[in-house]
Protein backbone atom coordinates (compact mmCIF):
# COMPACT_ATOMS: atom_id res chain seq x y z
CA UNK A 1 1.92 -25.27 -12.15
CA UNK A 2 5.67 -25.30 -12.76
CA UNK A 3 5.95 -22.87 -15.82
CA UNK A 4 5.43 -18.88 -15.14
CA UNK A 5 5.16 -15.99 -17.58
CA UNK A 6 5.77 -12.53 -16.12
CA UNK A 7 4.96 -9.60 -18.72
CA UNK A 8 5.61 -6.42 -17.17
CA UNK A 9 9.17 -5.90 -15.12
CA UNK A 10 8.14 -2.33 -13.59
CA UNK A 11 8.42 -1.58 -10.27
CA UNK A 12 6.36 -4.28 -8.41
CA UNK A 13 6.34 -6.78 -11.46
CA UNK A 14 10.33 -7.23 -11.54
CA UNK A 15 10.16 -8.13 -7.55
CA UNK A 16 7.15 -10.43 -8.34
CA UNK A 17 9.54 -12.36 -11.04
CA UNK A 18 12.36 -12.38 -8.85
CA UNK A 19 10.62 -14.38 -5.81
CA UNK A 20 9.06 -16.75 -8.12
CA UNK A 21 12.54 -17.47 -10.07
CA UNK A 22 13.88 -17.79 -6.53
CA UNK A 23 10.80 -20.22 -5.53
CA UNK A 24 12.27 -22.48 -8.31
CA UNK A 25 9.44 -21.71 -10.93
CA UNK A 26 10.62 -21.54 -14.28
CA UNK A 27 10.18 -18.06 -15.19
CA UNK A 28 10.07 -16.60 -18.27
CA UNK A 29 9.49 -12.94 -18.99
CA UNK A 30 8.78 -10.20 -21.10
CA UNK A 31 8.90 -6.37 -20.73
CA UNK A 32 8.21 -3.66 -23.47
CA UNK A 33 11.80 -2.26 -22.52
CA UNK A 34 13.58 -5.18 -23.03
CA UNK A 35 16.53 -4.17 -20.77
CA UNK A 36 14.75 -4.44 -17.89
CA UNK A 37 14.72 -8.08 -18.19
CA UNK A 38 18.46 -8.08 -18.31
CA UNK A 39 19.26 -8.60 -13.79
CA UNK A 40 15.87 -11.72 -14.56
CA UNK A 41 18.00 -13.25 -17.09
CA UNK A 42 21.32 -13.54 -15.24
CA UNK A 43 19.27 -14.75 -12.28
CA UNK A 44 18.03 -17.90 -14.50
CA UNK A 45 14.87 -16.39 -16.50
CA UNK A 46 14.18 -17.15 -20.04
CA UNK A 47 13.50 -13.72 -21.61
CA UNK A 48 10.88 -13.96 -24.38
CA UNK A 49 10.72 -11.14 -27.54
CA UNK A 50 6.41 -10.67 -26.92
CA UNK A 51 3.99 -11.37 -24.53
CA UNK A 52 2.55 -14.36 -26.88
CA UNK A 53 6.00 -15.74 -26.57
CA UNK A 54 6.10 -15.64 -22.96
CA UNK A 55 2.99 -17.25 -22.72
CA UNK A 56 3.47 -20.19 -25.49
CA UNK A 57 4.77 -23.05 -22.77
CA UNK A 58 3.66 -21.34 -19.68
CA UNK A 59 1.04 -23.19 -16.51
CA UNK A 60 0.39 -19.36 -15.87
CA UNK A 61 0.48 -16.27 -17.24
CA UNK A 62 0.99 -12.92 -15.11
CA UNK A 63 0.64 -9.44 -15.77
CA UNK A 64 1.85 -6.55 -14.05
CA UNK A 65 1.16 -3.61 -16.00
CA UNK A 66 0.00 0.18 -15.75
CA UNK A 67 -3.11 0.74 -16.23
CA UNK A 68 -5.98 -0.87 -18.87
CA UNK A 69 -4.79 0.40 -22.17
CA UNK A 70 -1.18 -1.47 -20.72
CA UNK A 71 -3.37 -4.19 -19.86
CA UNK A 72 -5.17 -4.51 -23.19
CA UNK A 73 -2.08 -4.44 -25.09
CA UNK A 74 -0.42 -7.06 -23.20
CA UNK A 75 -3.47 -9.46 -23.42
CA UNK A 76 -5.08 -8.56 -27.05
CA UNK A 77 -2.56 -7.10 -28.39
CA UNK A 78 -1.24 -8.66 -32.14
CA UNK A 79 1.34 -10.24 -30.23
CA UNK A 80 -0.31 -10.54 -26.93
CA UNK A 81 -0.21 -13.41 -24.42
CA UNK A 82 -3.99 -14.63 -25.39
CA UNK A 83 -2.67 -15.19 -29.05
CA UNK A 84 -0.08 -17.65 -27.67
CA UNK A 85 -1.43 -19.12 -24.42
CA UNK A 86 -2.30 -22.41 -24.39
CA UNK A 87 -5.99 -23.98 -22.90
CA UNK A 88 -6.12 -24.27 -19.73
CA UNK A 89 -3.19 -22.03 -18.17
CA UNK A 90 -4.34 -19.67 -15.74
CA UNK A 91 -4.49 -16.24 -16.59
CA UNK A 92 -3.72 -13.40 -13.64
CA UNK A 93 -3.39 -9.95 -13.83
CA UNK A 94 -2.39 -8.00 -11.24
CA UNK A 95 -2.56 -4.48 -12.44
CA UNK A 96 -4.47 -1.87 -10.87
CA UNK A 97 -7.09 -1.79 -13.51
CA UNK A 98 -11.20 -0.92 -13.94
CA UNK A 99 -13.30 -3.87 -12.95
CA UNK A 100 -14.99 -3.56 -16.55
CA UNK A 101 -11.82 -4.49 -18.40
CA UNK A 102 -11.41 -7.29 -16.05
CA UNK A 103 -14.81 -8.89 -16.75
CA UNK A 104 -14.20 -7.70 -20.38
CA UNK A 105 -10.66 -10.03 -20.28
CA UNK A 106 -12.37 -12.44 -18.55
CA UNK A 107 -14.65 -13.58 -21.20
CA UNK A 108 -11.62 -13.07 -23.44
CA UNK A 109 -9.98 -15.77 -21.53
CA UNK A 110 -13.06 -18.26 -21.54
CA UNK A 111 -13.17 -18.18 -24.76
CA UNK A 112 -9.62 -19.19 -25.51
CA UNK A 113 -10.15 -22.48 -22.74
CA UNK A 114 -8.52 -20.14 -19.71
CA UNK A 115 -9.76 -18.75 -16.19
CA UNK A 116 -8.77 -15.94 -14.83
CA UNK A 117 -8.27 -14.20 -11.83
CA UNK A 118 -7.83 -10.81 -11.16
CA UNK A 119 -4.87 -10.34 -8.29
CA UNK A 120 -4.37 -6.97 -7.90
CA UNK A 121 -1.83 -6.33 -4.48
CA UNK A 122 -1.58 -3.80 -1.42
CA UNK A 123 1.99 -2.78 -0.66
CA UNK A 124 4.77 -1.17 -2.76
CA UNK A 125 8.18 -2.07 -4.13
CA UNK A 126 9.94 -2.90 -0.74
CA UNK A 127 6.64 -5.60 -0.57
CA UNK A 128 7.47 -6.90 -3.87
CA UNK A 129 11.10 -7.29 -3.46
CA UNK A 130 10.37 -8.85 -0.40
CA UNK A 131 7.68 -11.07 -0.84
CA UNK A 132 4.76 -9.56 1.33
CA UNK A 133 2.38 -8.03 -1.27
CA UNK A 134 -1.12 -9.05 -0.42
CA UNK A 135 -3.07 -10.03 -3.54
CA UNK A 136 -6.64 -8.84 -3.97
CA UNK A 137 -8.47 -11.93 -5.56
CA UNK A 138 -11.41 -11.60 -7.85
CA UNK A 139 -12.39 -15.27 -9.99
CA UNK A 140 -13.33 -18.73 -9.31
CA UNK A 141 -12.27 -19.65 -5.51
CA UNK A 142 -11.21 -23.49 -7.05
CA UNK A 143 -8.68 -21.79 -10.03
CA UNK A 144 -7.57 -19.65 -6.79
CA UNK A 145 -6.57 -22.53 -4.75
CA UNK A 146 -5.18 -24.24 -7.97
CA UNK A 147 -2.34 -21.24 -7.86
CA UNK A 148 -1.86 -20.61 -4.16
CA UNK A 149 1.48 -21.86 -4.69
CA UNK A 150 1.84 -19.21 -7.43
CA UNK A 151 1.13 -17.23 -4.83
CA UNK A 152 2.64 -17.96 -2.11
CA UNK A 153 6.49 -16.51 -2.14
CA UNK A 154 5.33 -13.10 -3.43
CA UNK A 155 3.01 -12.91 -0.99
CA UNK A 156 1.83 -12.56 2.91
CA UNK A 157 -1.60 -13.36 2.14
CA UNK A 158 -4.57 -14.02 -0.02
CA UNK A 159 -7.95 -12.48 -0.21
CA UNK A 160 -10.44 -13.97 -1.96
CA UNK A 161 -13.58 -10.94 -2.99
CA UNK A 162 -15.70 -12.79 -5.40
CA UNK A 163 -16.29 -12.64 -8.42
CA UNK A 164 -13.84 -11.42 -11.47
CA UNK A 165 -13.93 -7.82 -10.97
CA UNK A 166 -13.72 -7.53 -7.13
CA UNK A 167 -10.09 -7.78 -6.56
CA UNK A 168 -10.57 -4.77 -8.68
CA UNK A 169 -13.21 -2.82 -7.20
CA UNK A 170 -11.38 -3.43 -3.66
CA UNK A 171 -8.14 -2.23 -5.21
CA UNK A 172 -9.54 0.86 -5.82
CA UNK A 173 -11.02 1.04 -2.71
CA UNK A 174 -7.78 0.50 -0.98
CA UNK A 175 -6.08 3.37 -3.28
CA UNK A 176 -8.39 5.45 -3.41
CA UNK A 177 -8.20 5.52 0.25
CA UNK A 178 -4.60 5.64 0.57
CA UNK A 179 -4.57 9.00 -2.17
CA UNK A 180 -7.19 10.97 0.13
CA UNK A 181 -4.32 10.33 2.92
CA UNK A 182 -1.14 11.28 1.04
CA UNK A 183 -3.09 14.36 -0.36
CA UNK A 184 -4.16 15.23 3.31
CA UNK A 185 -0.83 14.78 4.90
CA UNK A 186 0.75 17.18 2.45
CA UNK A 187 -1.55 19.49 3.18
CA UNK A 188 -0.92 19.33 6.65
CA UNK A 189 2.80 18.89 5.98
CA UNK A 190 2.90 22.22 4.37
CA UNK A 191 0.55 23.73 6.86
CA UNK A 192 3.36 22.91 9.60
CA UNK A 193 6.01 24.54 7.64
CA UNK A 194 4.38 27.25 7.05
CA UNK A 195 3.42 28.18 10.46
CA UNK A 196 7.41 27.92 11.70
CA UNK A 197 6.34 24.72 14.04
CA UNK A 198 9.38 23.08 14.96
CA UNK A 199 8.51 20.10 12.24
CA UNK A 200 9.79 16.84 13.99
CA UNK A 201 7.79 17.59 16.77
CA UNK A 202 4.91 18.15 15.03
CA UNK A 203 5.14 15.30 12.56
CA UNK A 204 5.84 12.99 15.47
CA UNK A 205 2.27 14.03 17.08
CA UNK A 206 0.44 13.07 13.65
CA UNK A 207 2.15 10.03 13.09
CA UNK A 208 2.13 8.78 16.84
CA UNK A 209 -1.42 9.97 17.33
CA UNK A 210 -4.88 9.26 15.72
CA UNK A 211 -3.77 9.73 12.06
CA UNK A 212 -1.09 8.04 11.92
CA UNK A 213 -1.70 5.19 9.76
CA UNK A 214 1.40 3.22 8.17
CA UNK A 215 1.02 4.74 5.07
CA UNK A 216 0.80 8.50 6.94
CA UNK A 217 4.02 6.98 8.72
CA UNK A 218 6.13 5.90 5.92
CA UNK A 219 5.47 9.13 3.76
CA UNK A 220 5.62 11.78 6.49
CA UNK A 221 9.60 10.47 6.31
CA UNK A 222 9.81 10.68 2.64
CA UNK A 223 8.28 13.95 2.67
CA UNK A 224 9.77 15.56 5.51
CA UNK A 225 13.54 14.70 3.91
CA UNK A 226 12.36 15.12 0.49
CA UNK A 227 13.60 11.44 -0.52
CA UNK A 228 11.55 10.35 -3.23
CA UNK A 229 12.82 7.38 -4.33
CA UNK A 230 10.36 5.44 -6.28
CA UNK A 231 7.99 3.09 -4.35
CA UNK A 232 4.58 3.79 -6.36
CA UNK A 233 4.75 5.87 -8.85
CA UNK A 234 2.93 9.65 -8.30
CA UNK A 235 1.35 9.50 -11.80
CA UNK A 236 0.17 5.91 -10.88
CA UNK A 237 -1.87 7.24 -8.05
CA UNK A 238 -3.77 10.22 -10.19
CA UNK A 239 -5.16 7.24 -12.66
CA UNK A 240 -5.95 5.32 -9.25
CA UNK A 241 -8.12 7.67 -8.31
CA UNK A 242 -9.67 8.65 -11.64
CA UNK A 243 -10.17 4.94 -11.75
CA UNK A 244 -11.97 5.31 -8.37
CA UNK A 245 -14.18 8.16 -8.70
CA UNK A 246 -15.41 6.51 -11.72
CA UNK A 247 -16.17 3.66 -10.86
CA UNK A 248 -17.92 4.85 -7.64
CA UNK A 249 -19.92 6.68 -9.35
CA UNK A 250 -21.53 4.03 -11.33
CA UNK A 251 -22.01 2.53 -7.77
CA UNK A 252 -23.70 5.69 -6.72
CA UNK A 253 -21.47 6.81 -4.25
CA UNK A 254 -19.62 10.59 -5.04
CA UNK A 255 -16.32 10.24 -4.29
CA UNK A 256 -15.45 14.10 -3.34
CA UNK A 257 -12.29 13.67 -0.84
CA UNK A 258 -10.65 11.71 -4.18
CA UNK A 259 -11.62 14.66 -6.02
CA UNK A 260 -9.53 16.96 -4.16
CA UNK A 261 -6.97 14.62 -3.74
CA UNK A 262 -6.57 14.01 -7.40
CA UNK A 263 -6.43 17.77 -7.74
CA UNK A 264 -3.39 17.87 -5.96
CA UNK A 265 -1.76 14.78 -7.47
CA UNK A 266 -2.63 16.04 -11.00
CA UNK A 267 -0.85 19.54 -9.70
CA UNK A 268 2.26 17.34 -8.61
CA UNK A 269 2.27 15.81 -11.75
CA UNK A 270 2.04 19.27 -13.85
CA UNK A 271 5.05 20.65 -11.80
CA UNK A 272 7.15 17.70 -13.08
CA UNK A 273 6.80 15.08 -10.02
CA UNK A 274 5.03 12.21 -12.14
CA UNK A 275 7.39 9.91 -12.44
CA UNK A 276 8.60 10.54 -9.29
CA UNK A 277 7.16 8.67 -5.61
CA UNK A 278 3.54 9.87 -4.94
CA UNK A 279 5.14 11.44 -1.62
CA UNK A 280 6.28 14.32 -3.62
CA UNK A 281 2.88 15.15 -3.85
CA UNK A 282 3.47 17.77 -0.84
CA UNK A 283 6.08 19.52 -3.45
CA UNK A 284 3.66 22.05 -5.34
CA UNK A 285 3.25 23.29 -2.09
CA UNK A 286 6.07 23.98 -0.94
CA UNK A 287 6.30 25.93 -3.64
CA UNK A 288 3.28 27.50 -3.63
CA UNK A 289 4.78 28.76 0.29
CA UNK A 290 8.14 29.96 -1.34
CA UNK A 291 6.24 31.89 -3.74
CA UNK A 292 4.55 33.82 -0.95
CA UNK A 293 7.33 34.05 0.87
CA UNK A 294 8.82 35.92 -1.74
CA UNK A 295 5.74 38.07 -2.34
CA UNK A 296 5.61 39.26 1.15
CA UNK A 297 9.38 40.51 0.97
């Protein structure tokens, strides 16, 4: 398991490529914007034109892509990794994606000789850079411990769920989770602006007391000082939790808090903070305040 194919050089997936290169896998990858394989391929990487090309020679095939339909096209696609992997490489996709496509790629990949896991991760850019994601594991626990070492310089851990589909279903979980708190603490972010409390004070009781979880930590800082620089993408979290409510609900279970929460993130991302880090999620309200402000004078 000496020969790695990376399609998708994004955010996390450039970080992921970067610790395996540095592992002393050979790497080669692929990326629909070709120029952000350019920093892989002075690093040692073999860039390839398609994902089918990436995948021709490679032990293992990863994905780290957007959402499904980036998913779909990357595996099924005319020029997508299952038309040129060979049988028997391991196919993993990390992507936040449904657990429905996942079993749906899985028999995909039986079919052509391959198993698959499905690795989705917790943690965000600094993680991938770093090498401490922790990867979500849905698949067969004996193809798992086939690619631990795959796994083991991008990562501080392993989790095996189950079956294909529950890395998925707890990646959702985790997100879904983590959206309800962003949306939350810019509620309560705005809240303590508005009132005139003197804000470091007041942030530094939420984050030191009962709410403050690392995520409510790290983006009370990015929020407070308005530094968005991208860690996960605010766009990335409104199909999270679309993801999630759906799929809840075929498990019976009504997810309302990510309702609201996506309302807000799907507000952010009307105002223009999309592409931006899901932190500026507290932005619409600020300006919602200014605009009362104003209204008052």
């Amino acid at each position: 398991m000496t020969r790695i194919a990376c399609n998708g050089l994004g955010t996390m997936g450039s970080g992921m490529a970067a610790r395996l290169l540095g592992a002393g896998f050979e790497v080669t990858v692929y990326n629909r914007t070709a120029p952000r394989a350019e920093p892989l391929r002075q690093a040692g990487a073999r860039v390839a034109a398609t994902p089918a090309e990436a995948a021709r020679d490679a032990d293992a095939v990863i994905a780290m892509v957007a959402d499904d339909r980036a998913s779909r096209e990357v595996w099924t696609g005319p020029q997508g990794a299952l038309a040129g992997v060979r049988k028997g490489a391991v196919l993993i996709d990390s992507s936040t994606v449904t657990p429905a496509w996942v079993r749906e790629l899985a028999a995909l990949a039986e079919a052509r000789g391959c198993p698959l896991l499905d690795a989705p991760v917790t943690g965000s850019r600094p993680q991938a850079h770093s090498g401490e994601l922790l990867f979500l594991v849905g698949g067969d626990a004996s193809v798992l411990e086939k690619c631990r070492p795959i796994f083991q310089p991008m990562s501080r851990g392993v989790v095996h769920l189950g079956a294909n589909g529950a890395g998925a279903t707890m990646k959702l979980i985790n997100n879904f989770f983590c959206g309800v708190q962003a949306a939350g603490l810019a509620e309560a972010l705005a809240w303590i602006e508005r009132s005139g409390l003197e804000k470091a004070a007041a942030l530094a009781l939420l984050t030191g007391g009962a709410p403050g979880s690392p995520l409510v930590k790290a983006l009370a800082e990015r929020m407070s000082s308005q530094a968005y620089q991208i860690n996960f993408r605010l766009h990335l979290m409104a199909k999270d939790l679309t993801y999630a409510i759906q799929e809840a609900a075929r498990a019976g279970v009504d997810l309302s808090t990510a309702t609201a929460a996506l309302g807000r993130f799907e507000d952010a991302a009307r105002s223009g903070f999309g592409d931006q880090d899901l932190s500026a999620v507290v932005e619409p309200l600020r300006k919602a305040n200014r605009a009362t402000d104003f209204g008052h004078g």
